[in-house]
Every structure is written in structure tokens, then in C-alpha cells.
C-alpha atoms as a PDB file:
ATOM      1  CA  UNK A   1      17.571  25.822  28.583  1.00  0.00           C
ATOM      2  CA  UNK A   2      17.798  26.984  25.120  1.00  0.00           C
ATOM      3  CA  UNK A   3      14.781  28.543  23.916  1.00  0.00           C
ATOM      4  CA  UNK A   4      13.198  29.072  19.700  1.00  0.00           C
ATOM      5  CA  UNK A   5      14.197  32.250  20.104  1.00  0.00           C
ATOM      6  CA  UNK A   6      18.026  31.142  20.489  1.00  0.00           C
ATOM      7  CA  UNK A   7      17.751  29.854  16.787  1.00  0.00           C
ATOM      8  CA  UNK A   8      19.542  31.783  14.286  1.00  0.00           C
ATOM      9  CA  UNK A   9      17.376  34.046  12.230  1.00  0.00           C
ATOM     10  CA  UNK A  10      16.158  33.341   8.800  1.00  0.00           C
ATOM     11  CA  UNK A  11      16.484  29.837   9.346  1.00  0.00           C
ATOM     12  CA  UNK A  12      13.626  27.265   8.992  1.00  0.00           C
ATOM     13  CA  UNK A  13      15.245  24.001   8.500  1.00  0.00           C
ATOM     14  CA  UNK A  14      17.478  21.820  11.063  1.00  0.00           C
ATOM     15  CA  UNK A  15      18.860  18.225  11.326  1.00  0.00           C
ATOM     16  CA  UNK A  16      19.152  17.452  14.995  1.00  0.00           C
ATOM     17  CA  UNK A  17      23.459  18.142  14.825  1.00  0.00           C
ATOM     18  CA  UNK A  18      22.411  21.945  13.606  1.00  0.00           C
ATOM     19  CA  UNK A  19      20.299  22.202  16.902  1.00  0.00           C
ATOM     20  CA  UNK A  20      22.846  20.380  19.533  1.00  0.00           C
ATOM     21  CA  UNK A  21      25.383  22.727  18.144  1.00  0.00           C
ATOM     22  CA  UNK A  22      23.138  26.056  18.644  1.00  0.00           C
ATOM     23  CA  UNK A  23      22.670  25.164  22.702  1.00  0.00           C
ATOM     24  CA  UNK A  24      19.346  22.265  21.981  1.00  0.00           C
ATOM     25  CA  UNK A  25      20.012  18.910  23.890  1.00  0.00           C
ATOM     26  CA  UNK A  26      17.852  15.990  23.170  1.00  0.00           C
ATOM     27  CA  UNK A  27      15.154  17.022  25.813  1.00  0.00           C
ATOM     28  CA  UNK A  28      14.726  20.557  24.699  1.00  0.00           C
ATOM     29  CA  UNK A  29      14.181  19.680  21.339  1.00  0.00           C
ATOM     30  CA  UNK A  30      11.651  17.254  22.684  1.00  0.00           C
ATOM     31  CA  UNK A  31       9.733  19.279  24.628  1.00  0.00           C
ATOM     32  CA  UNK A  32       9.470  21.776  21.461  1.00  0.00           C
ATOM     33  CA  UNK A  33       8.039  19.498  19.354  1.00  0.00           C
ATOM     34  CA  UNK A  34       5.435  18.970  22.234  1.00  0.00           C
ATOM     35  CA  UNK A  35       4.705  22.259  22.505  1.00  0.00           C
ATOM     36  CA  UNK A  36       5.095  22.594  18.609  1.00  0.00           C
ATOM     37  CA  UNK A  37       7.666  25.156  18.368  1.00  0.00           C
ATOM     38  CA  UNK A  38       9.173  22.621  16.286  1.00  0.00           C
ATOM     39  CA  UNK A  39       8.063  20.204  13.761  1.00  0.00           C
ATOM     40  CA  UNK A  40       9.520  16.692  13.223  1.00  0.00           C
ATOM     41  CA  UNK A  41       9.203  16.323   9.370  1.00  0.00           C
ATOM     42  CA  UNK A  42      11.509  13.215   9.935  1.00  0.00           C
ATOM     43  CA  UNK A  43      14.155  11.460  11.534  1.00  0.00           C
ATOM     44  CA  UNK A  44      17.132  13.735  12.370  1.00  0.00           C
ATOM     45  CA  UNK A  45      15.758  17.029  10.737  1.00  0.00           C
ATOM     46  CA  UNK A  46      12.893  19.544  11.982  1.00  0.00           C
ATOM     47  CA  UNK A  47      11.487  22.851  11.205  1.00  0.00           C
ATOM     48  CA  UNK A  48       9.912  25.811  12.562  1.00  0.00           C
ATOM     49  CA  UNK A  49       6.408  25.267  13.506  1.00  0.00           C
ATOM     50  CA  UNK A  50       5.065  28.491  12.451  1.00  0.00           C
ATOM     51  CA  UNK A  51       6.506  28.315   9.078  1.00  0.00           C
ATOM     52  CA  UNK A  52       5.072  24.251   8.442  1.00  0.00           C
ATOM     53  CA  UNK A  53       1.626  25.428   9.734  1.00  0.00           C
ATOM     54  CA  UNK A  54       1.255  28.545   7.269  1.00  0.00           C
ATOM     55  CA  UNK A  55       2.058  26.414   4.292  1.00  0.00           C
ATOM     56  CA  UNK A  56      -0.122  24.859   1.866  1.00  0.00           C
ATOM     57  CA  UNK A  57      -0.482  21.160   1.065  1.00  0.00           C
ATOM     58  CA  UNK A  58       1.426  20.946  -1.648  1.00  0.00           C
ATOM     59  CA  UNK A  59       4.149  23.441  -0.169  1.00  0.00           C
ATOM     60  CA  UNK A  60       4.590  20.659   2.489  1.00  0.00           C
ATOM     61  CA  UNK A  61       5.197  17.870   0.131  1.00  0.00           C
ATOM     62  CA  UNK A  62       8.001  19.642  -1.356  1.00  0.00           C
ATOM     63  CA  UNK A  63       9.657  20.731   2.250  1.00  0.00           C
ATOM     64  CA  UNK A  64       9.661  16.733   2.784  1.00  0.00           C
ATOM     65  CA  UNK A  65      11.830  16.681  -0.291  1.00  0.00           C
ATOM     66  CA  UNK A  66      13.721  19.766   1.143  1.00  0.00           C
ATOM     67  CA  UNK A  67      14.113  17.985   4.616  1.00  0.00           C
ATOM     68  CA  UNK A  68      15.398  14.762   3.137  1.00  0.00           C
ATOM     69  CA  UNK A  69      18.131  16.595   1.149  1.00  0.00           C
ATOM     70  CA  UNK A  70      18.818  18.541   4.005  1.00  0.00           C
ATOM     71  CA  UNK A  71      19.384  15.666   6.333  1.00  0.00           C
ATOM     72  CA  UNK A  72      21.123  13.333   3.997  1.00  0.00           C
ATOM     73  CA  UNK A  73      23.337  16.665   2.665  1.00  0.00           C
ATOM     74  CA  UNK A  74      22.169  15.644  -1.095  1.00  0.00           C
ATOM     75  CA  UNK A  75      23.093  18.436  -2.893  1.00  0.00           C
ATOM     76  CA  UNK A  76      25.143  16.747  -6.112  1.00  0.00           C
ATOM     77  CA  UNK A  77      24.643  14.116  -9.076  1.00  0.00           C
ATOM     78  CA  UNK A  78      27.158  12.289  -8.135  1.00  0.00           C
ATOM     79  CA  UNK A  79      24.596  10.118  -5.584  1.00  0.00           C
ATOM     80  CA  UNK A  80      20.699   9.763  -5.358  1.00  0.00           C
ATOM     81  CA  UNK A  81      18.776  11.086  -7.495  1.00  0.00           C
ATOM     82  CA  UNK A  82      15.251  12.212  -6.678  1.00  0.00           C
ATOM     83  CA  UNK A  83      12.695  10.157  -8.728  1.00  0.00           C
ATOM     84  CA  UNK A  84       8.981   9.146  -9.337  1.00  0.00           C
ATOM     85  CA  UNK A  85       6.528  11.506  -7.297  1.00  0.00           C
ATOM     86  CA  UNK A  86       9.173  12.969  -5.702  1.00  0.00           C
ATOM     87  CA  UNK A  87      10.423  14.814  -8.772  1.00  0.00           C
ATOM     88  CA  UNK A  88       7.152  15.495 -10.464  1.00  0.00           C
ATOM     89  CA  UNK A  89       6.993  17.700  -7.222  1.00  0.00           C
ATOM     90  CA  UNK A  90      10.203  18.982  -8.069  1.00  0.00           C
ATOM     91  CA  UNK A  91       9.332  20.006 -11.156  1.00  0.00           C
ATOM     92  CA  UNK A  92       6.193  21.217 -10.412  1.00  0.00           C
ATOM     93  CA  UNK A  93       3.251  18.908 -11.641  1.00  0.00           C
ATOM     94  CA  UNK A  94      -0.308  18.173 -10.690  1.00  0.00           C
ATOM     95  CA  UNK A  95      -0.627  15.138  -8.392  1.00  0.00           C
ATOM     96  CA  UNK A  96      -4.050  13.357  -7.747  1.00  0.00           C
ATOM     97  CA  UNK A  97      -4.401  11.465  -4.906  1.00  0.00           C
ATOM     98  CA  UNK A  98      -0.885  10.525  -4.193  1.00  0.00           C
ATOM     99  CA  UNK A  99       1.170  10.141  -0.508  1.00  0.00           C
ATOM    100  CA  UNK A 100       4.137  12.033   0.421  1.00  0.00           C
ATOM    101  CA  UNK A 101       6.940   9.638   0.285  1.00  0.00           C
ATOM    102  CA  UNK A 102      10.046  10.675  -0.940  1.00  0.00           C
ATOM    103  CA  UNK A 103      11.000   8.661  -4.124  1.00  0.00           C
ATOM    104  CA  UNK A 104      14.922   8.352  -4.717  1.00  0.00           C
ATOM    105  CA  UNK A 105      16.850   6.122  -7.672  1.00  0.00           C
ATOM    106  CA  UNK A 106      20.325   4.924  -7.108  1.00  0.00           C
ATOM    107  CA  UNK A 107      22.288   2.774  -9.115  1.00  0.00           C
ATOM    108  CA  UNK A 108      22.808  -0.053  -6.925  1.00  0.00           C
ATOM    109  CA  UNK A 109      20.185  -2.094  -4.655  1.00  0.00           C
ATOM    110  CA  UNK A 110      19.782  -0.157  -1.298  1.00  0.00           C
ATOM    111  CA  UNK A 111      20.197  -2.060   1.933  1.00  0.00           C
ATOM    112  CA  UNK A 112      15.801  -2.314   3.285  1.00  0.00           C
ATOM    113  CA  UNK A 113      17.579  -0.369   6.157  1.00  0.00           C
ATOM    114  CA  UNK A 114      19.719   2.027   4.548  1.00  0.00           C
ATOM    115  CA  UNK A 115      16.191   4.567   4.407  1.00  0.00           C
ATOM    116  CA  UNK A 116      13.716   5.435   6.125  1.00  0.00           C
ATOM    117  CA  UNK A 117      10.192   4.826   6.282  1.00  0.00           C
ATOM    118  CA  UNK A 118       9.377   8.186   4.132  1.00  0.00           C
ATOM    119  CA  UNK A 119      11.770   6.523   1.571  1.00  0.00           C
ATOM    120  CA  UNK A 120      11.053   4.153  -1.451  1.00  0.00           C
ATOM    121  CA  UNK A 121      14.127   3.837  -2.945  1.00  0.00           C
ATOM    122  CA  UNK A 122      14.667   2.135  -6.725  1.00  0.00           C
ATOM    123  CA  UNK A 123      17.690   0.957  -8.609  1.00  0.00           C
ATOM    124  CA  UNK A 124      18.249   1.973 -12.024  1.00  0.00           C
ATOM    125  CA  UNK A 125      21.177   3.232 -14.151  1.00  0.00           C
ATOM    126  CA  UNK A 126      19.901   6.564 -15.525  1.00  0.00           C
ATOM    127  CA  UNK A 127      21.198   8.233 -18.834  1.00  0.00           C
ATOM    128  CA  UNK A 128      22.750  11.259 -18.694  1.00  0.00           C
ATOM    129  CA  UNK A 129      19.912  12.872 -20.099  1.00  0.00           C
ATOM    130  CA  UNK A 130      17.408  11.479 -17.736  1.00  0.00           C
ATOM    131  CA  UNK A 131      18.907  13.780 -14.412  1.00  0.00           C
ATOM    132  CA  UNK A 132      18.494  17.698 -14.146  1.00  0.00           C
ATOM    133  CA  UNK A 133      18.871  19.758 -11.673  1.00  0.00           C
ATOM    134  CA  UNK A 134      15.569  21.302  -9.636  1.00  0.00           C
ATOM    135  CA  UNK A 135      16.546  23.833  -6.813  1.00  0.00           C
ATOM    136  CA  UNK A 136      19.828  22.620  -6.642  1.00  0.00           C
ATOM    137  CA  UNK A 137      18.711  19.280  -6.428  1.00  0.00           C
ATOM    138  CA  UNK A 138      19.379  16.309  -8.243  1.00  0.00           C
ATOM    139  CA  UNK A 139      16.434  15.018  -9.879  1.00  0.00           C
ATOM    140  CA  UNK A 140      14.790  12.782 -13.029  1.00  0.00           C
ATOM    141  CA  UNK A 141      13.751  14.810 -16.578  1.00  0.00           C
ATOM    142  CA  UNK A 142      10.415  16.154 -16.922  1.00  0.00           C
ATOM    143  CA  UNK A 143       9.819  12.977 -19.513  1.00  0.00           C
ATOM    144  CA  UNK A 144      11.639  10.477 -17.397  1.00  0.00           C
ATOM    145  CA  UNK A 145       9.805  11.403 -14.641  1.00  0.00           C
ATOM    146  CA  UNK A 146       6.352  11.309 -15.774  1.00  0.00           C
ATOM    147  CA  UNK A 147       7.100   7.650 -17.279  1.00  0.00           C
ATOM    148  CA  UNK A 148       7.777   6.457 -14.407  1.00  0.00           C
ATOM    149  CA  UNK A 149       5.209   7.929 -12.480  1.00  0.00           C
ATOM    150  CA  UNK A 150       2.905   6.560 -14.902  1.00  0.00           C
ATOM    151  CA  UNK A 151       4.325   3.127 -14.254  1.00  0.00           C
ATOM    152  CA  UNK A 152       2.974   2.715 -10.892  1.00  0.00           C
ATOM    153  CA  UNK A 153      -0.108   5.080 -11.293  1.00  0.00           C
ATOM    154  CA  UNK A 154      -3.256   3.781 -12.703  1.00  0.00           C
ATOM    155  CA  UNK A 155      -4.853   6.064 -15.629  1.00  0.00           C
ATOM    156  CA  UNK A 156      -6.532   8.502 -13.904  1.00  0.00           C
ATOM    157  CA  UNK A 157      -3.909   9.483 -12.285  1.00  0.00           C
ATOM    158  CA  UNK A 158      -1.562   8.805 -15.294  1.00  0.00           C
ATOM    159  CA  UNK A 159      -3.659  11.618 -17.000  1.00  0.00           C
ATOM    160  CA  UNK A 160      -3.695  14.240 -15.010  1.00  0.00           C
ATOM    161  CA  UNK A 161       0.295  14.319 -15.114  1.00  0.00           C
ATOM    162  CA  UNK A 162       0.519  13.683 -18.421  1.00  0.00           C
ATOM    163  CA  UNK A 163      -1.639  16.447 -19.302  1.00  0.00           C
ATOM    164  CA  UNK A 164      -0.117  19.138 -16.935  1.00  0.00           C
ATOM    165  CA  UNK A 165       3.421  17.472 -17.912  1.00  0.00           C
ATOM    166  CA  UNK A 166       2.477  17.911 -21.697  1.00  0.00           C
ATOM    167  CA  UNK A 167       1.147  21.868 -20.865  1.00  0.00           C
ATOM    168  CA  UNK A 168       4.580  22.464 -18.917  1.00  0.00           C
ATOM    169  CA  UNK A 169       6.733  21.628 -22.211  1.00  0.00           C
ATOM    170  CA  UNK A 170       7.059  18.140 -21.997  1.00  0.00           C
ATOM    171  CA  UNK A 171       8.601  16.628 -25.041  1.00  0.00           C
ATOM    172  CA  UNK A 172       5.484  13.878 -25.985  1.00  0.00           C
ATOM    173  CA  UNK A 173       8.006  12.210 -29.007  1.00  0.00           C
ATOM    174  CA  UNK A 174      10.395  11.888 -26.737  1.00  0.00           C
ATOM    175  CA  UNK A 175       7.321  10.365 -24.198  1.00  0.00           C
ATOM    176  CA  UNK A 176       6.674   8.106 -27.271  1.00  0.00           C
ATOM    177  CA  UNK A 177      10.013   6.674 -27.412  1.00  0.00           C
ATOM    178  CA  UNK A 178      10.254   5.751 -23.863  1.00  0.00           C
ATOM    179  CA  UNK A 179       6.915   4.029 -23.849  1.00  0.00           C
ATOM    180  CA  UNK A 180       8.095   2.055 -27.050  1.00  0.00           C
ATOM    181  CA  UNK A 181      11.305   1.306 -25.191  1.00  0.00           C
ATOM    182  CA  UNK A 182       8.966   0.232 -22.100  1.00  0.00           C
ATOM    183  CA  UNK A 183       6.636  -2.288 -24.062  1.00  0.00           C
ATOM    184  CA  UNK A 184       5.695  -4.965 -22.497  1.00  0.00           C
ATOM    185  CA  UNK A 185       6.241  -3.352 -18.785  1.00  0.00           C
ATOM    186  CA  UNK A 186       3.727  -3.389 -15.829  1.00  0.00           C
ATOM    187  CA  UNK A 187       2.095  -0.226 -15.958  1.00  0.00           C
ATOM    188  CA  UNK A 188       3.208   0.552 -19.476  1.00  0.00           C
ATOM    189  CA  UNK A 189      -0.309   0.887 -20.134  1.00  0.00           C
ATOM    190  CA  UNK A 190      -1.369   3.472 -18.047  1.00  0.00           C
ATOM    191  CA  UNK A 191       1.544   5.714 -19.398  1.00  0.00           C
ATOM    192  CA  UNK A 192       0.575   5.071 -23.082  1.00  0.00           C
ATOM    193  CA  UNK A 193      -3.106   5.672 -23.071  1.00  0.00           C
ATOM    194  CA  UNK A 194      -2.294   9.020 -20.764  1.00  0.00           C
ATOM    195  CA  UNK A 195      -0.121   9.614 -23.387  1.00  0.00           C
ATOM    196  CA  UNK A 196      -2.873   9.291 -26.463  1.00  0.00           C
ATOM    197  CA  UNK A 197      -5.278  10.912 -24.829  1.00  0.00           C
ATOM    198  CA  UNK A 198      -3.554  13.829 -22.743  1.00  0.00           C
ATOM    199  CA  UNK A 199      -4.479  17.630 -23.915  1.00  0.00           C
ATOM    200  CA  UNK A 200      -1.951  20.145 -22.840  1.00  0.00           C
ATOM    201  CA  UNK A 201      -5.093  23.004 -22.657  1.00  0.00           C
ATOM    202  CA  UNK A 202      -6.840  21.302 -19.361  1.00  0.00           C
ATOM    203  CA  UNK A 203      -6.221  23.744 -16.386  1.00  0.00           C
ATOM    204  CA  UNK A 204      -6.326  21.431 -13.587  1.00  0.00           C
ATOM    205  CA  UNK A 205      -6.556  18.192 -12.134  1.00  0.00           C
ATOM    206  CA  UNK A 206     -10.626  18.736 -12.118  1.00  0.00           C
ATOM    207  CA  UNK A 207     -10.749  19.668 -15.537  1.00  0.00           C
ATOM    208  CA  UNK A 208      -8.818  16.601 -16.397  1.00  0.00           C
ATOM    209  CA  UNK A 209     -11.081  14.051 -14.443  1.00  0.00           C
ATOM    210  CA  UNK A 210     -14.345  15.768 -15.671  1.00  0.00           C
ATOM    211  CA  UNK A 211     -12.865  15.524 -19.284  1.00  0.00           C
ATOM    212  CA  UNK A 212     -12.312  11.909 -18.691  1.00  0.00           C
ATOM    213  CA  UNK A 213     -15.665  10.865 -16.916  1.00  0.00           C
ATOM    214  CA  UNK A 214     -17.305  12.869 -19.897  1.00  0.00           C
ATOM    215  CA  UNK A 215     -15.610  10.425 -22.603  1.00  0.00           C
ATOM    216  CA  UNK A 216     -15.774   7.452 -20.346  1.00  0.00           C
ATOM    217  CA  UNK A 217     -19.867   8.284 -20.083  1.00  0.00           C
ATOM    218  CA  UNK A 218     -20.057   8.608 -23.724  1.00  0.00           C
ATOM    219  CA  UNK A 219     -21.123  11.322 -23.751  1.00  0.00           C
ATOM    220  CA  UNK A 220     -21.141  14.006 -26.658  1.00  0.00           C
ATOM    221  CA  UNK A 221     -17.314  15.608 -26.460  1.00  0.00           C
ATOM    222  CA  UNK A 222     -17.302  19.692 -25.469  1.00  0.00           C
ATOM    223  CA  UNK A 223     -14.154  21.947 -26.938  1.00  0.00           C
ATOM    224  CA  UNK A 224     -11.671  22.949 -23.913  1.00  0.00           C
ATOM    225  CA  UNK A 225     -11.542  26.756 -23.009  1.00  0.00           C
ATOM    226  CA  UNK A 226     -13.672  27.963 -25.063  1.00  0.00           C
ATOM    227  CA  UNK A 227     -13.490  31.940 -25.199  1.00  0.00           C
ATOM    228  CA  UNK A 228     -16.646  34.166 -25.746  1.00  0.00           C
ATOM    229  CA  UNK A 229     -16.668  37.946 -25.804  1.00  0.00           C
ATOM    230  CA  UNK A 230     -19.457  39.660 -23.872  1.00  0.00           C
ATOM    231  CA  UNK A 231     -19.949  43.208 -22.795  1.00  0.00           C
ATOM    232  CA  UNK A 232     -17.877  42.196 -19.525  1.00  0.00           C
ATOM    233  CA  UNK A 233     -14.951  41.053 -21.678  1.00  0.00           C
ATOM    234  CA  UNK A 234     -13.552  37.678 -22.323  1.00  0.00           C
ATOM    235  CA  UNK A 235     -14.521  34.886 -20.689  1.00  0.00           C
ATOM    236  CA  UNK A 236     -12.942  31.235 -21.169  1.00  0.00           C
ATOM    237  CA  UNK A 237     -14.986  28.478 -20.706  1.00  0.00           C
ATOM    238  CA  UNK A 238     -13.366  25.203 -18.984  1.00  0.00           C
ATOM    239  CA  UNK A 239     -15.768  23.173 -21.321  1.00  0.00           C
ATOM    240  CA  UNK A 240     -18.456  24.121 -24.260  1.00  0.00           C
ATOM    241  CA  UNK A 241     -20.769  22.710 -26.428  1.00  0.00           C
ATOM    242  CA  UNK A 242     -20.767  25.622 -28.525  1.00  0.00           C
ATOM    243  CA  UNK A 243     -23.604  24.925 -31.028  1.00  0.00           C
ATOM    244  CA  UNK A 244     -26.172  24.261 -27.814  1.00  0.00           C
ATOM    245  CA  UNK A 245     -24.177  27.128 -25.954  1.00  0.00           C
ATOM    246  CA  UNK A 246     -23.734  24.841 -23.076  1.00  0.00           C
ATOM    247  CA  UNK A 247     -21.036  25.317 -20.863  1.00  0.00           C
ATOM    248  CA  UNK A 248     -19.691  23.000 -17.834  1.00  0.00           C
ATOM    249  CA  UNK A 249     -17.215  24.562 -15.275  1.00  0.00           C
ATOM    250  CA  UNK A 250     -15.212  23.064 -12.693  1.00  0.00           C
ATOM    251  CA  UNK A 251     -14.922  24.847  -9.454  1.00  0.00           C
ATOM    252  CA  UNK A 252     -11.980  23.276  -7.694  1.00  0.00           C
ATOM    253  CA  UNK A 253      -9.076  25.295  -8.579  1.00  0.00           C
ATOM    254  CA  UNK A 254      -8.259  26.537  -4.885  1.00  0.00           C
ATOM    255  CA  UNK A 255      -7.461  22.927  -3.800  1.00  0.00           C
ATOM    256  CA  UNK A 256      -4.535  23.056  -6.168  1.00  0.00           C
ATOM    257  CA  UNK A 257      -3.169  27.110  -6.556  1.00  0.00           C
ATOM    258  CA  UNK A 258      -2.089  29.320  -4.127  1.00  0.00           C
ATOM    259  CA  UNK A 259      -5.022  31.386  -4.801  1.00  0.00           C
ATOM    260  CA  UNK A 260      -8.057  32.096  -2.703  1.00  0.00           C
ATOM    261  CA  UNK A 261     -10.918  34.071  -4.148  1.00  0.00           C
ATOM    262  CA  UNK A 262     -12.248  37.357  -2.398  1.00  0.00           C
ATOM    263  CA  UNK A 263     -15.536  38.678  -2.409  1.00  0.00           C
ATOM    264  CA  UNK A 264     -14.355  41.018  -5.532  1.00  0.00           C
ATOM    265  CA  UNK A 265     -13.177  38.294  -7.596  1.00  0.00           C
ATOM    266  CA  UNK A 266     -16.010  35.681  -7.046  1.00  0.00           C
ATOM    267  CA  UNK A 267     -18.359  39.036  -7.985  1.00  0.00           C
ATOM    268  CA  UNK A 268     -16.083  39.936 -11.231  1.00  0.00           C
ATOM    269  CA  UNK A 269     -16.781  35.950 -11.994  1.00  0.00           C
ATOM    270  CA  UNK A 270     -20.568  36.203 -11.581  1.00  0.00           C
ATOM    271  CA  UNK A 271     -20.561  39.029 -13.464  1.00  0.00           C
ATOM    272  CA  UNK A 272     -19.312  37.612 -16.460  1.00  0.00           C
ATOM    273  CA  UNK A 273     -21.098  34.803 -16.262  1.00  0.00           C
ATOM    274  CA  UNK A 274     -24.436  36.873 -16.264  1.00  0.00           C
ATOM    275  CA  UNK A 275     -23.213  38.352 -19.248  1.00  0.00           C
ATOM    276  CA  UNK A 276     -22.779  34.930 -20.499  1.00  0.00           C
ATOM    277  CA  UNK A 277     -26.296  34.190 -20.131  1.00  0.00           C
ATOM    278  CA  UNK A 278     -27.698  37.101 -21.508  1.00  0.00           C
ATOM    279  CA  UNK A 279     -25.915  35.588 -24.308  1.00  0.00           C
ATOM    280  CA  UNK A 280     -27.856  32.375 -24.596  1.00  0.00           C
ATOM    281  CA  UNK A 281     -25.757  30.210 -22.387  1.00  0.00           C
ATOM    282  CA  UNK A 282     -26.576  27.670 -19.854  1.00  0.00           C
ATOM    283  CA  UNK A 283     -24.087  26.353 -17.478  1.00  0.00           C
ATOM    284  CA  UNK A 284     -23.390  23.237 -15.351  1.00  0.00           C
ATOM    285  CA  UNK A 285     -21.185  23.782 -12.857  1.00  0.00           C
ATOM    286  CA  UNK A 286     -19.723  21.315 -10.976  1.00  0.00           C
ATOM    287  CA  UNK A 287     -17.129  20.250  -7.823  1.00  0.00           C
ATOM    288  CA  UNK A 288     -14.655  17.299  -6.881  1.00  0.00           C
ATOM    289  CA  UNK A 289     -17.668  15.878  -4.907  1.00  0.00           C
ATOM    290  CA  UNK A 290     -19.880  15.473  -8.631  1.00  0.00           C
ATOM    291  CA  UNK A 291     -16.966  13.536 -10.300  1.00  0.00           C
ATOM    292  CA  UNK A 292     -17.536  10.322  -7.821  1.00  0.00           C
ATOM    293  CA  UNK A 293     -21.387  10.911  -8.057  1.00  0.00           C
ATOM    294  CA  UNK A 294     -20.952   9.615 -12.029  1.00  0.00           C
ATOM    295  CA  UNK A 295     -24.681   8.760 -12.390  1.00  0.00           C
ATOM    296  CA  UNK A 296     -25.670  12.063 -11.183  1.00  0.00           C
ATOM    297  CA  UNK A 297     -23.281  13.279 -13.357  1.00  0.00           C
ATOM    298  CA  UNK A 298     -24.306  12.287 -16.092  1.00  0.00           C
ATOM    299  CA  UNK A 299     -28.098  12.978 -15.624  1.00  0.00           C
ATOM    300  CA  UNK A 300     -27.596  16.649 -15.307  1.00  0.00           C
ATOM    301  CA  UNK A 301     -25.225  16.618 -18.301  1.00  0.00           C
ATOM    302  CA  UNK A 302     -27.185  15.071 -20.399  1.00  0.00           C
ATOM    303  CA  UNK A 303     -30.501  16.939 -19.268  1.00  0.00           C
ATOM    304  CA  UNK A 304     -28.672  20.128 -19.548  1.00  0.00           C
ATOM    305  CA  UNK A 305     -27.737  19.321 -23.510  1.00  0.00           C
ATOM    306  CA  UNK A 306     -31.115  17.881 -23.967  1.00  0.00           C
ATOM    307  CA  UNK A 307     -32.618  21.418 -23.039  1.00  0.00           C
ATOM    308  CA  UNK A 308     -30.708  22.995 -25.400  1.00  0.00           C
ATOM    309  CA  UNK A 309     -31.866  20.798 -28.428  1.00  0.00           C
END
């Protein structure tokens, strides 16, 4: 019986003809997704189980991208195009609180059993403009995609791709004229108050709910990364209320970046923010947990500025 170590090296990624024709029958394959040697990331294409389990979330939403391609052999305009959540992957953006369907637009109505389950497929005649190419895959603009995104998404979410769309170079005239050109739309909404209120300096999806809950509390608007000089250097604040020297930070950002803080860094970071307080300054500092506890919130907030009076 074939074994993983039959598999050709420096491969990751195989639809089930790939593994019949390297010595895999139907049961072998079976028994190494039991085992998980292999990982069924959906019908007709799997991948090395050591490679899925070492990647990060948001790594994995893009290999179900990569293993749809794969398995269909996408790989030109000239047929779907990857759409929606699907290519604000592609391209890179923050996602709140979104599934991992693949999104594809075609130009005619698909047959309900022409995809999968994974699969919600739309039907619309894109411009020429409106398709790029991502990785060697076909794929909607940077603006195309975040309207249409915003379409379906309700403003939270609407807002923190907008604003990470906006800080990636998105074109926000040519955001304007597609949400004229939309008026009157369901969701159209959602996409044009993301689009009045996005700001291109917030860091992360955190930073972009706090910012919200802040202005939908009422409460007295900070500036956004605010720097200070202190003996340890520059520091830049996520949010400040510079005349009470008042500073709220969001700690949150290893959820969403391939980063993860040693013992050196976290110390460099309390460092700096001692320094920071030697220079007057008072900080809140809060998680994702805070942002759905919005009366707690907005007690500390407020108590914090209050102090500062």
C-alpha cells in the first residue's frame, strides 16, 4: 500500500486523480485522512496534514481558495472569477467574523448543483476593469471587491474592510462612484456609511471596532496613532486624548498577524509605556472581550477621562 512518504516532495496540494496516479487507491487515501496524514479541504482535493495543522487561521482560508482552484484547474480569466470574501482574502484584507466559503462570479446562472457546498456562486457581467489577477488567480478589483462585500455585510463589518481596503490603496472616488451607481441596492447602505466614515490610519480590526463603539457611545473622539517621544523613543498610541494625556490601546493584534510576542518584546512594550507615564499619561487598555461588554466600556472610558479633568 502506498504510503505519505510515496508522495512527491515539495508538494502539499492534491485532487484525488494526482493521488490515484502516484500509487493511492480510494482506501488508502481514506485511511490517511483517518489517521490525518491527509487533510480533506474538499471534495476531490487534499493536503498534507502537517502543513494544514502549522498554519494560521487566516492562512487556511486562503488554501480553501488555493484548493478550489486547484481542483477545478482555474487558473485563467477566461471562466470564474473569484469574488466577495473570497477575493478580499485574495487581496489581503481584514475580515471580521466571516465563514470560509469560497465566493465565485460567473456570467451566467450556475446550475444549484454545478458547486459545491463550500461554493456561493453569483452571476454578474464584470467590466474589464473589475478582474485582476492575485497569485495567478483570477479575481475582483480591490474596489469591486470591497463593494460587494459590503453588500451583504452589515456595518461593522463593512468598516473594518473599508478601512484596511482604504489603508491598502484603495481608490475611495472610485468607491464613491460605485456606491452612486449602486443606489437604491440592499446593502448599499452598509457600503456607503463604511465608506464616510472609514480612516485608512486604524491598524486592525480591534482598532476599528473600538473606534466605532467610541463614536457610537458618544463619547468625546481621541486622534488615531498618536506619537509621543520619551526617553525610550517613539511610541504610537492606537488612540489619545492628547490634552488629558489619555491613551486607550487595543491588545488584539496576534489574532490577526503572523506575529507572536516574546518575553523581549512584551518587556521593550512595557518599557515604553513606563516612560509614557512618567510623562503624565494614563492608559486604558483593552481586548476583543471589552468591545461586547459596551457598558463596561464605557464606564472605564469615561472614568478614565473624568480623572484627567
Amino acid at each position: 500500500m502506498a504510503k505519505m512518504a510515496d508522495l512527491p516532495a515539495g508538494m502539499d496540494l492534491w485532487r484525488t486523480s494526482e493521488l490515484n496516479e502516484a500509487g493511492f487507491n480510494d482506501r488508502s487515501i481514506a485511511t490517511l485522512v483517518r489517521s490525518g496524514e491527509l487533510v480533506r479541504l474538499r471534495r476531490g482535493c487534499y493536503i498534507r496534514g502537517s502543513t494544514w495543522s502549522a498554519q494560521k487561521p487566516w492562512v487556511r482560508s486562503r488554501q480553501l481558495i488555493a484548493a478550489h482552484a486547484h481542483g477545478t484547474l482555474t487558473t485563467s480569466v477566461g471562466g470564474l472569477v473569484y469574488s466577495h470574501t473570497s477575493a478580499a482574502r485574495l487581496h489581503g484584507l481584514f475580515l471580521w467574523d466571516v465563514d470560509d466559503r469560497v465566493h465565485i462570479t460567473q456570467k451566467k446562472t450556475p446550475s444549484p448543483i454545478s458547486h459545491g457546498r463550500d461554493v456561493v456562486a453569483h452571476s454578474k457581467v464584470l467590466l474589464e476593469g473589475d478582474v485582476v489577477l492575485v497569485d495567478g488567480l483570477p479575481c475582483t478589483s480591490l474596489e469591486r471587491t470591497v463593494a460587494d462585500c459590503c453588500l451583504m455585510f452589515d456595518y461593522r463589518r463593512s468598516l473594518v474592510l473599508m478601512d484596511h481596503a482604504l489603508r491598502r490603496g484603495a481608490d475611495a472616488e472610485r468607491l464613491a462612484q460605485i456606491c452612486l451607481a449602486l443606489s437604491g441596492r440592499n446593502g448599499v447602505l452598509s457600503l456607503r456609511r463604511a465608506l464616510e466614515n472609514a480612516d485608512a490610519r486604524s491598524e486592525s480590526p480591534g482598532e476599528t471596532l473600538s473606534r466605532e463603539l467610541l463614536q457610537r457611545l458618544r463619547i468625546e473622539p481621541p486622534d488615531l496613532q498618536v506619537g509621543v517621544r520619551t526617553t525610550e523613543g517613539r511610541h504610537s498610541l492606537d488612540f489619545a486624548w492628547r490634552e488629558k494625556k489619555v491613551a486607550l490601546e487595543f491588545d488584539g493584534r496576534v489574532k490577526y498577524f503572523d506575529y507572536e510576542p516574546t518575553d523581549e518584546v512584551i518587556f521593550k512594550e512595557r518599557q515604553r509605556e513606563k516612560a509614557l507615564m512618567e510623562l503624565g499619561w494614563k492608559f486604558i487598555r483593552i481586548t476583543w472581550r471589552d468591545l461586547f461588554r459596551e457598558q463596561e466600556f464605557k464606564l472605564r472610558v469615561l472614568r478614565a477621562l473624568r480623572a484627567a479633568d
